[in-house]
N, C-alpha and C. Protein backbone atom coordinates (compact mmCIF):
# COMPACT_ATOMS: atom_id res chain seq x y z
N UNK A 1 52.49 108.32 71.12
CA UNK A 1 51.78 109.16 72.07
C UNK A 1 50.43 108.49 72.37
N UNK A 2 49.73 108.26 73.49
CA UNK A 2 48.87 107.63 74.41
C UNK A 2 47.95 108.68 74.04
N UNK A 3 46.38 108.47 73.89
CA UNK A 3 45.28 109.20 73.68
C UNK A 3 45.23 110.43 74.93
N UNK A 4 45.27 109.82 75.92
CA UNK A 4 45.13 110.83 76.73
C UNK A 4 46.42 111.76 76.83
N UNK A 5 48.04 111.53 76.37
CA UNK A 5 48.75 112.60 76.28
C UNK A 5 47.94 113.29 74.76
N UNK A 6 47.66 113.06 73.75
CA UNK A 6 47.57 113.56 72.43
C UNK A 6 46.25 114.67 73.35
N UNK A 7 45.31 114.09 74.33
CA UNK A 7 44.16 115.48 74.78
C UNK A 7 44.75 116.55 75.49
N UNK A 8 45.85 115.81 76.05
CA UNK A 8 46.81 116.68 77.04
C UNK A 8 46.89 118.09 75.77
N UNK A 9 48.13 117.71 74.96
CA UNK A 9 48.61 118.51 73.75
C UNK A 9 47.92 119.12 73.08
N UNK A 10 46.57 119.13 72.98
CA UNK A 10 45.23 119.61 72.32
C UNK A 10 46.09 121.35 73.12
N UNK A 11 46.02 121.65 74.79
CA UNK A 11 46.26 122.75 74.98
C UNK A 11 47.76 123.40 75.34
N UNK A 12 48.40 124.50 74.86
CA UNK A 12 49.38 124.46 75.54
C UNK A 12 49.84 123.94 76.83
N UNK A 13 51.24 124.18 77.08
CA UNK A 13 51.92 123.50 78.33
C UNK A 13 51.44 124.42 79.54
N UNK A 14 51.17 124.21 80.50
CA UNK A 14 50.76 125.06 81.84
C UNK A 14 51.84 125.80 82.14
N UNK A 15 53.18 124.92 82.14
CA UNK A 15 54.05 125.43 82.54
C UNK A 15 55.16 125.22 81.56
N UNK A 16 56.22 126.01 81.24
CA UNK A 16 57.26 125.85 79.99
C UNK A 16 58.64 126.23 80.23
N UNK A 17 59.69 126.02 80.49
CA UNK A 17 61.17 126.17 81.35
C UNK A 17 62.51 125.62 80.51
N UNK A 18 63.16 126.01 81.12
CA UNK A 18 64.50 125.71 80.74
C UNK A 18 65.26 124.95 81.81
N UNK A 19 65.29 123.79 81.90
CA UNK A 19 66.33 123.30 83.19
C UNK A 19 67.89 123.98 83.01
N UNK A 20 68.08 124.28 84.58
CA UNK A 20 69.35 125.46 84.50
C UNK A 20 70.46 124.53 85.22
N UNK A 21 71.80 124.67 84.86
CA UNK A 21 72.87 124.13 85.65
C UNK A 21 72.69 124.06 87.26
N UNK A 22 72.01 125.47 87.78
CA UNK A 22 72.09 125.46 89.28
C UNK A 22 70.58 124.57 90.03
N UNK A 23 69.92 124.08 89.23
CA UNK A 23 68.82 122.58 89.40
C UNK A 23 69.68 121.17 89.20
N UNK A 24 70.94 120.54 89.32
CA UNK A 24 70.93 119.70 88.77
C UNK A 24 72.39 119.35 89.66
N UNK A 25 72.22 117.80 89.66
CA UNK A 25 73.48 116.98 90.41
C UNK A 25 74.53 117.26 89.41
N UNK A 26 76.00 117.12 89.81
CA UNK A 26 77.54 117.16 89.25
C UNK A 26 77.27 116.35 88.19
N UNK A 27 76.39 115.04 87.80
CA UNK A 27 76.44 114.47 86.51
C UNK A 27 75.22 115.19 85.23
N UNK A 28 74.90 116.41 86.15
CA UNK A 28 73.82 117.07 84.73
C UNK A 28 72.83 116.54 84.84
N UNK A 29 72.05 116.04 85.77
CA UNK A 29 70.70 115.89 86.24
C UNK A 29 70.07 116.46 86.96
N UNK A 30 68.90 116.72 86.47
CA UNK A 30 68.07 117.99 87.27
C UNK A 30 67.44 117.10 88.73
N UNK A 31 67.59 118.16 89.56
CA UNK A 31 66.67 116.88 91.00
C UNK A 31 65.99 117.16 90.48
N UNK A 32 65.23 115.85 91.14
CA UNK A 32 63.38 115.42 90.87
C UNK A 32 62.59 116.51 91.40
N UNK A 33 63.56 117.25 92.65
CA UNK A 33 62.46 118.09 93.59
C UNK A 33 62.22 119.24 92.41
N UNK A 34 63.38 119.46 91.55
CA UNK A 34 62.82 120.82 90.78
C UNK A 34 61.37 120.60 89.99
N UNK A 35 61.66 119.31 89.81
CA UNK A 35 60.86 118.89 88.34
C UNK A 35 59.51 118.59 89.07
N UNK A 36 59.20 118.00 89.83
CA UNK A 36 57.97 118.14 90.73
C UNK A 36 57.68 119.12 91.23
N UNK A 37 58.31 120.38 91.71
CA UNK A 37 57.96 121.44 91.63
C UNK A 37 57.36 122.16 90.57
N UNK A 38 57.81 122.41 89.36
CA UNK A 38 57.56 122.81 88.16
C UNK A 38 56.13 121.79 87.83
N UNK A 39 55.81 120.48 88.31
CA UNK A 39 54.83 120.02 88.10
C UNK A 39 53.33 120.56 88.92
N UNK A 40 53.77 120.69 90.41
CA UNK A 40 52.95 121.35 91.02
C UNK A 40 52.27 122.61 90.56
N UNK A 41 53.48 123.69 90.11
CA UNK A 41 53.09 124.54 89.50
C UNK A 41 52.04 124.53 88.45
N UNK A 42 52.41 123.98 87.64
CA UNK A 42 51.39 123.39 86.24
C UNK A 42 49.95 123.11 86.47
N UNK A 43 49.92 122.08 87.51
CA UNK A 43 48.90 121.80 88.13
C UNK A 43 47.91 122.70 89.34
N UNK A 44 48.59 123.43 90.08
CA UNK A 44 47.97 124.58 90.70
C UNK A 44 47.35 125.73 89.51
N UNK A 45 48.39 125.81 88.45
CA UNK A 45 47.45 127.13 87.04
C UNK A 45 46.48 126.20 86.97
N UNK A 46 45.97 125.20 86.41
CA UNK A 46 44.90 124.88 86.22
C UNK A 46 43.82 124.43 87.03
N UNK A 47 43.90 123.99 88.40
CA UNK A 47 42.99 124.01 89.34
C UNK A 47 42.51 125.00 89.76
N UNK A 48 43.68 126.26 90.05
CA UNK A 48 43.18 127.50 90.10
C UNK A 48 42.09 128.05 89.17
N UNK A 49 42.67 127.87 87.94
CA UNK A 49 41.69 128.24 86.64
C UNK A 49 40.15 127.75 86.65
N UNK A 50 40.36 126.53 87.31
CA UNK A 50 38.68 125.54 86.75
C UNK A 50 38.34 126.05 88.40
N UNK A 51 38.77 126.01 89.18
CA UNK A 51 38.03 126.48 90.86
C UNK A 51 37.53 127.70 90.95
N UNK A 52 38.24 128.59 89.91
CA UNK A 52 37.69 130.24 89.95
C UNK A 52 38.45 130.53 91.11
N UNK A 53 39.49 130.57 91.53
CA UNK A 53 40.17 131.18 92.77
C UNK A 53 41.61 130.29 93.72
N UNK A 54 41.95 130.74 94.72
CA UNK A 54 42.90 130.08 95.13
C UNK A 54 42.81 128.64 95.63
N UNK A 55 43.85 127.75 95.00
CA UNK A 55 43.69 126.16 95.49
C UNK A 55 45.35 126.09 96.34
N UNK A 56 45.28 124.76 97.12
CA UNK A 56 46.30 124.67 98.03
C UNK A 56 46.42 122.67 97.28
N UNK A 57 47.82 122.51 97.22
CA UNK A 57 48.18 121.01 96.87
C UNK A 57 47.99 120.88 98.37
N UNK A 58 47.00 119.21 98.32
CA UNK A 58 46.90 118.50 99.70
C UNK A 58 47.44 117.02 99.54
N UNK A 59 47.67 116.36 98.27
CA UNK A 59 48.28 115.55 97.78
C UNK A 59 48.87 115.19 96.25
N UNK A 60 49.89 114.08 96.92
CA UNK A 60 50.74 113.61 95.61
C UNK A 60 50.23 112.27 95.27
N UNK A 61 49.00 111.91 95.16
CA UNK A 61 48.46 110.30 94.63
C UNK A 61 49.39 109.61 93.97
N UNK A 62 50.30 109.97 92.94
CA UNK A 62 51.22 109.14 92.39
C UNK A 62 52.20 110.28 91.54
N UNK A 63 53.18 109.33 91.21
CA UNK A 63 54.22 110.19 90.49
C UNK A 63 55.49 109.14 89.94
N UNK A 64 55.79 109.33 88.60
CA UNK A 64 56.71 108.41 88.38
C UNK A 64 57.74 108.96 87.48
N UNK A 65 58.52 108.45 87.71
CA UNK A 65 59.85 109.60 86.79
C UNK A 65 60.30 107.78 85.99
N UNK A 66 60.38 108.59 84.61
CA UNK A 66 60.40 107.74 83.06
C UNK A 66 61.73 107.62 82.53
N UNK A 67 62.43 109.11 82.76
CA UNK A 67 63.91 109.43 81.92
C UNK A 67 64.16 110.56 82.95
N UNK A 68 65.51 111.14 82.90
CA UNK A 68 66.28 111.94 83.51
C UNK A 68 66.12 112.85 82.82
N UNK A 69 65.89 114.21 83.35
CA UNK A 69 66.00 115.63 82.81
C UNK A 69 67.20 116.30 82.74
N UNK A 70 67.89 116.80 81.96
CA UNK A 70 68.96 117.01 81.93
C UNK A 70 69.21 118.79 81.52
N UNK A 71 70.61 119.35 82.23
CA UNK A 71 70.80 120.52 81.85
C UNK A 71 70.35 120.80 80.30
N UNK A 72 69.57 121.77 79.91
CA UNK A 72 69.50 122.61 78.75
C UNK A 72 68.27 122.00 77.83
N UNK A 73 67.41 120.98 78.62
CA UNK A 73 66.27 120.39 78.46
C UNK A 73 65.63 121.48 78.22
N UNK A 74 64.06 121.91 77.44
CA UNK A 74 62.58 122.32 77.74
C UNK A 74 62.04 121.82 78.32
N UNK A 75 61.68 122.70 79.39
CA UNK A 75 60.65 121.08 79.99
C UNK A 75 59.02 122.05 79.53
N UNK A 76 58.29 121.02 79.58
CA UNK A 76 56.90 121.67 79.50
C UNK A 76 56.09 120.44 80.06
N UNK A 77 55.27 121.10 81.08
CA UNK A 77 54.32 120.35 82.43
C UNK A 77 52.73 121.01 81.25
N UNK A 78 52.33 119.32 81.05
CA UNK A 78 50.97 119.69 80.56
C UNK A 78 49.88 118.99 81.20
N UNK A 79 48.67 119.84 81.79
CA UNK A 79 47.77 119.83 82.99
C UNK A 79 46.90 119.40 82.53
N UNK A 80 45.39 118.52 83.28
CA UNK A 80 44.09 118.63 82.80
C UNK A 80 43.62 118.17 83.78
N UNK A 81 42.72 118.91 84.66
CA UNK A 81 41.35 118.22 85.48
C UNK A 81 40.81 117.19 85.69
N UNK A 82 41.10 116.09 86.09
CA UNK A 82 40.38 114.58 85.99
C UNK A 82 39.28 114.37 86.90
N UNK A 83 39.02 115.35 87.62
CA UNK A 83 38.08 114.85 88.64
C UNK A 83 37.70 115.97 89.37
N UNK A 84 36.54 116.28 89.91
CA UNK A 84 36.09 117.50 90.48
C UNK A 84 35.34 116.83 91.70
N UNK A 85 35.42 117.12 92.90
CA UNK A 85 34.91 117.00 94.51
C UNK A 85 34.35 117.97 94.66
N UNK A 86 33.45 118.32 95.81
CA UNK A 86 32.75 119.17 96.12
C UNK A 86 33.65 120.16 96.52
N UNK A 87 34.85 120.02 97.38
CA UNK A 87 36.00 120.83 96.86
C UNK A 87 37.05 121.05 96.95
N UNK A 88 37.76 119.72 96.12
CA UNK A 88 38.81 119.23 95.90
C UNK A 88 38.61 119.14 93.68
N UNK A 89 40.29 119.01 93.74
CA UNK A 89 39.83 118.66 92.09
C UNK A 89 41.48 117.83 91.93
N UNK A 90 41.62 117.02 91.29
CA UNK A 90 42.40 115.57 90.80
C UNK A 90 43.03 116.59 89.60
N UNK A 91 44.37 116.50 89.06
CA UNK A 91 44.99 117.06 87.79
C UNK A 91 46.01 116.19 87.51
N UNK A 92 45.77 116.08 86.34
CA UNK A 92 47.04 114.91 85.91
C UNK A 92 48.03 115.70 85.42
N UNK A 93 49.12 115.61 85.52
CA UNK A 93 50.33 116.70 85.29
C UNK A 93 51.33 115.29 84.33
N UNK A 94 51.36 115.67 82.98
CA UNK A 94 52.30 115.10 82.11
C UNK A 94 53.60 115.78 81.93
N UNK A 95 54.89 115.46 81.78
CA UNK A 95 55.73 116.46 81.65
C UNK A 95 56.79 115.78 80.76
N UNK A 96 57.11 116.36 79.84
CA UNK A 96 57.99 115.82 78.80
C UNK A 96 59.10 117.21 78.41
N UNK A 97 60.22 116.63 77.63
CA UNK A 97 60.93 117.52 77.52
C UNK A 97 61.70 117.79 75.79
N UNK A 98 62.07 118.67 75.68
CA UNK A 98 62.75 118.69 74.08
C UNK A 98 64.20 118.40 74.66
N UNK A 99 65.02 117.94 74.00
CA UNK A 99 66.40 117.62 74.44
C UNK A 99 67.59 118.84 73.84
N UNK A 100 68.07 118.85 74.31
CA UNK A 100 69.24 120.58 73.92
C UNK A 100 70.02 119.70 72.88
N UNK A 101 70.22 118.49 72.50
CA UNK A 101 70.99 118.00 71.75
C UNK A 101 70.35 117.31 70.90
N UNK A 102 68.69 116.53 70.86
CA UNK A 102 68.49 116.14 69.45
C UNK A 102 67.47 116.74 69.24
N UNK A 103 66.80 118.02 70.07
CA UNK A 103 65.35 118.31 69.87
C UNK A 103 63.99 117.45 70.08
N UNK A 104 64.59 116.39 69.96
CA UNK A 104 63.24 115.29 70.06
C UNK A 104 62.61 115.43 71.65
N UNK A 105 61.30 115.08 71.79
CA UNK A 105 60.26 115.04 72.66
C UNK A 105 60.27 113.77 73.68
N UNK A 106 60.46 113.88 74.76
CA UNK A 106 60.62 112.52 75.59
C UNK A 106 59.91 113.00 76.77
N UNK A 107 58.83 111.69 77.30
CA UNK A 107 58.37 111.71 78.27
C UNK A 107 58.86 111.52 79.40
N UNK A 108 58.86 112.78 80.82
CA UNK A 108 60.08 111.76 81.43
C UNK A 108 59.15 111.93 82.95
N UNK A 109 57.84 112.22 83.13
CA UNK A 109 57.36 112.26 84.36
C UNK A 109 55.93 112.65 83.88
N UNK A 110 55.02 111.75 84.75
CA UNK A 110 54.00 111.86 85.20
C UNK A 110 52.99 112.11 86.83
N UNK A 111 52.21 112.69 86.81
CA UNK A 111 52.10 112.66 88.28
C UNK A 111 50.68 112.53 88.33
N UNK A 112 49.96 112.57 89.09
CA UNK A 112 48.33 112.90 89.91
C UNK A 112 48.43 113.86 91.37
N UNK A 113 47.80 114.56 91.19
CA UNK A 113 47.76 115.79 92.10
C UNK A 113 46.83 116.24 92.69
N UNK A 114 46.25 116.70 94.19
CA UNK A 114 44.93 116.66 94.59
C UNK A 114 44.96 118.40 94.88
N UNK A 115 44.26 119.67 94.39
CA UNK A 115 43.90 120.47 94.99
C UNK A 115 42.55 120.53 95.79
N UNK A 116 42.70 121.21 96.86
CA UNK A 116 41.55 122.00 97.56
C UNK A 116 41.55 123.72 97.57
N UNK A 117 39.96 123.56 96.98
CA UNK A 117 39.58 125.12 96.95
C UNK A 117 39.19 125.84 98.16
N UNK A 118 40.07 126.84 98.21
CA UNK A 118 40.47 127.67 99.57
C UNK A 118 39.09 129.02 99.27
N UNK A 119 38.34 129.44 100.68
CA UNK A 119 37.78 130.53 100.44
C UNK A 119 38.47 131.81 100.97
N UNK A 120 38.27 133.14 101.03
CA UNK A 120 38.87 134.58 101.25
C UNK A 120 39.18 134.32 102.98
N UNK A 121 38.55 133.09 103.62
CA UNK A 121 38.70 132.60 105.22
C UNK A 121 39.66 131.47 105.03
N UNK A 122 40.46 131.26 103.98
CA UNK A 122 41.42 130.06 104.16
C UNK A 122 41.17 128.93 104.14
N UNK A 123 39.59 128.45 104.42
CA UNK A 123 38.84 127.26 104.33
C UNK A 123 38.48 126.74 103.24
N UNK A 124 38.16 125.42 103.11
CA UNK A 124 37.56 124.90 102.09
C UNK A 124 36.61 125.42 101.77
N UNK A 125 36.61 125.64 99.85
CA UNK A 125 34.96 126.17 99.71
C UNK A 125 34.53 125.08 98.59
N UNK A 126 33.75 125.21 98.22
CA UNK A 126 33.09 124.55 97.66
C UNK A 126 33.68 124.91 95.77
N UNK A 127 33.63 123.86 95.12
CA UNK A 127 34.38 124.59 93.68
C UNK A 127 32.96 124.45 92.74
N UNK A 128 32.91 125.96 91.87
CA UNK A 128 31.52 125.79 90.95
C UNK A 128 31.49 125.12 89.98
């Protein structure tokens, strides 16, 4: 485990799931779209959290898929803040999974994620 996953793990997972048969191609692979979804998610709880209010994803800076997620996986998407804009904020979204067949922990996606903090007018506001 890489220093910056071990700070990741310091807090629970943002987000924590079960990949289901009806996410996944005829060979038992989950699409990517679920799993980047479930990443977004992860990453919107915690921008939301550090912005104090509603954020909108305006980009995908990077994203790389490691291993295949497979039916009956855990997945757990773990978040952290890398960067704060006047009002935008950067979240690195790690996502690893327990395996339904050996239990063990495998990394199988990483991403970078850009929110913008939305005000009660839909506009950018400024994040405190």
């Amino acid at each position: 485990m890489t220093n910056d996953e071990s700070r990741l793990h310091a807090r629970q997972p943002a987000v924590r799931t079960l990949a289901m048969p009806a996410d996944a191609n005829p060979a038992g692979d989950i699409f990517g779209g679920w799993v980047l979804a479930q990443m977004d998610i992860a990453g919107g709880l915690i921008a939301a959290e550090r912005a104090r209010g509603r954020v909108v994803t305006v980009a995908l800076e990077s994203m790389a898929f490691h291993k295949p997620v497979k039916v009956g996986d855990i997945v757990s998407c773990y978040a952290e803040v890398t960067k704060v804009g006047t009002t935008s904020l950067t979240v690195r979204v790690h996502t690893e999974v327990l395996r339904q067949v050996t239990g063990d922990p495998e990394t199988v996606t990483d991403g970078l994620f850009t929110y913008v903090a939305l005000g009660s007018n839909g506009r950018p506001r400024p994040v405190d």
